[in-house]
C-alpha atoms as a PDB file:
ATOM      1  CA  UNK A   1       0.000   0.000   0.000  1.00  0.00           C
ATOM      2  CA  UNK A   2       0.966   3.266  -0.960  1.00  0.00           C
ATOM      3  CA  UNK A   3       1.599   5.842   2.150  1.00  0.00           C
ATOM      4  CA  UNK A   4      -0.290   8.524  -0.363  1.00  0.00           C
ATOM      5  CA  UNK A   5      -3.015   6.781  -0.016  1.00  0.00           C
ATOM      6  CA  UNK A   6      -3.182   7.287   4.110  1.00  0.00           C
ATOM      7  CA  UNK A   7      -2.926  10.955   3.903  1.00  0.00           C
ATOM      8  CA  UNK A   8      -4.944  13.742   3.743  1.00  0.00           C
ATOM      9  CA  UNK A   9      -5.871  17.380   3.410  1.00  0.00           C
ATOM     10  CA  UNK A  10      -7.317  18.859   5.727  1.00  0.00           C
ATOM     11  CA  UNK A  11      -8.642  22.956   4.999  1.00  0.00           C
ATOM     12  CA  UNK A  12      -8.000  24.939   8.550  1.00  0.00           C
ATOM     13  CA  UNK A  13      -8.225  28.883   8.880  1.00  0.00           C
ATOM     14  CA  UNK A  14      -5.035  30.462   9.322  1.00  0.00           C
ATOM     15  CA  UNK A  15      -5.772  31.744  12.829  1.00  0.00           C
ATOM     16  CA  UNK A  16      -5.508  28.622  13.892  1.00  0.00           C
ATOM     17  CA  UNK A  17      -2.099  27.839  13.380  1.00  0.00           C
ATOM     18  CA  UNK A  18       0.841  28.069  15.788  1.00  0.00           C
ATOM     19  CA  UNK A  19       4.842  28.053  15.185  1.00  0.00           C
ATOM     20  CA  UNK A  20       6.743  25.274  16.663  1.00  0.00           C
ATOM     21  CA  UNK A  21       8.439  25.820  19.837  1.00  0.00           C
ATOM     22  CA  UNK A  22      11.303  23.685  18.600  1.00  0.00           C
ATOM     23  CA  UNK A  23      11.915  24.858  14.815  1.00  0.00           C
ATOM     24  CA  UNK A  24      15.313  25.028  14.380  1.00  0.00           C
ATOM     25  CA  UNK A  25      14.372  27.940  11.640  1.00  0.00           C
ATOM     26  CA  UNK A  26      13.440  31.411  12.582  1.00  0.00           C
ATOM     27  CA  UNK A  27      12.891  34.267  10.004  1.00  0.00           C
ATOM     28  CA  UNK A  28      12.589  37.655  10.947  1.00  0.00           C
ATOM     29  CA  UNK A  29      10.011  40.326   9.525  1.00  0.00           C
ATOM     30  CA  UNK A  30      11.679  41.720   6.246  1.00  0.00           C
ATOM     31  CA  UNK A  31      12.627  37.867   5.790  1.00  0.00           C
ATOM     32  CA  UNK A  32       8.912  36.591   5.560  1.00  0.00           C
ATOM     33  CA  UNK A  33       8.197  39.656   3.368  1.00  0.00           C
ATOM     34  CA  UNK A  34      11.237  38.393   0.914  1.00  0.00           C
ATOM     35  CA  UNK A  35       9.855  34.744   0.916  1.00  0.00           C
ATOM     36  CA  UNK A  36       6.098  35.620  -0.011  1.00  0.00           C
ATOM     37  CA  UNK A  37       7.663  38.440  -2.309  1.00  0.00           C
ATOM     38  CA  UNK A  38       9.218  35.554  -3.772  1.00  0.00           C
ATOM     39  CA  UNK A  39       6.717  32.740  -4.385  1.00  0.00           C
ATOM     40  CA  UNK A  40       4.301  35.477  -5.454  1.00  0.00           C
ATOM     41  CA  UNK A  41       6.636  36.074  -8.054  1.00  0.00           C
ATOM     42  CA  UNK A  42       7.899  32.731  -9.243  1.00  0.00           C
ATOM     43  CA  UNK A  43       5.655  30.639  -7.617  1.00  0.00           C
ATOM     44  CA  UNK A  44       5.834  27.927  -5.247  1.00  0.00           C
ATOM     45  CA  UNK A  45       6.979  24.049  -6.182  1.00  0.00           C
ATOM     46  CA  UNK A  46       6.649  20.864  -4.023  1.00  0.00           C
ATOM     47  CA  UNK A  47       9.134  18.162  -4.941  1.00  0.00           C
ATOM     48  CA  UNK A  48       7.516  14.929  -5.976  1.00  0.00           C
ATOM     49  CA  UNK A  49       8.649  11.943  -4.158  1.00  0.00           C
END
């Protein structure tokens, strides 16, 4: 069996969502800005496995 076939998506309201405590990454302000800037721009790609 396929693990793709376990999974699911699941629509939640933004509000709802809270950072990890124990991400090792951390982006400040201006950084965020840059990263939506950017997949605004080019777009945003999800590698296939």
């Amino acid at each position: 069996m396929s693990l793709i076939q376990d999974q699911r998506v699941e629509l939640i309201a933004v509000s709802t969502l809270k950072p990890y405590s124990r991400n090792a990454r951390s982006h400040s302000k201006a950084q965020v800005k840059q990263i939506a800037t950017s997949i605004e721009r080019f777009g945003f790609s999800t590698p296939h496995t």
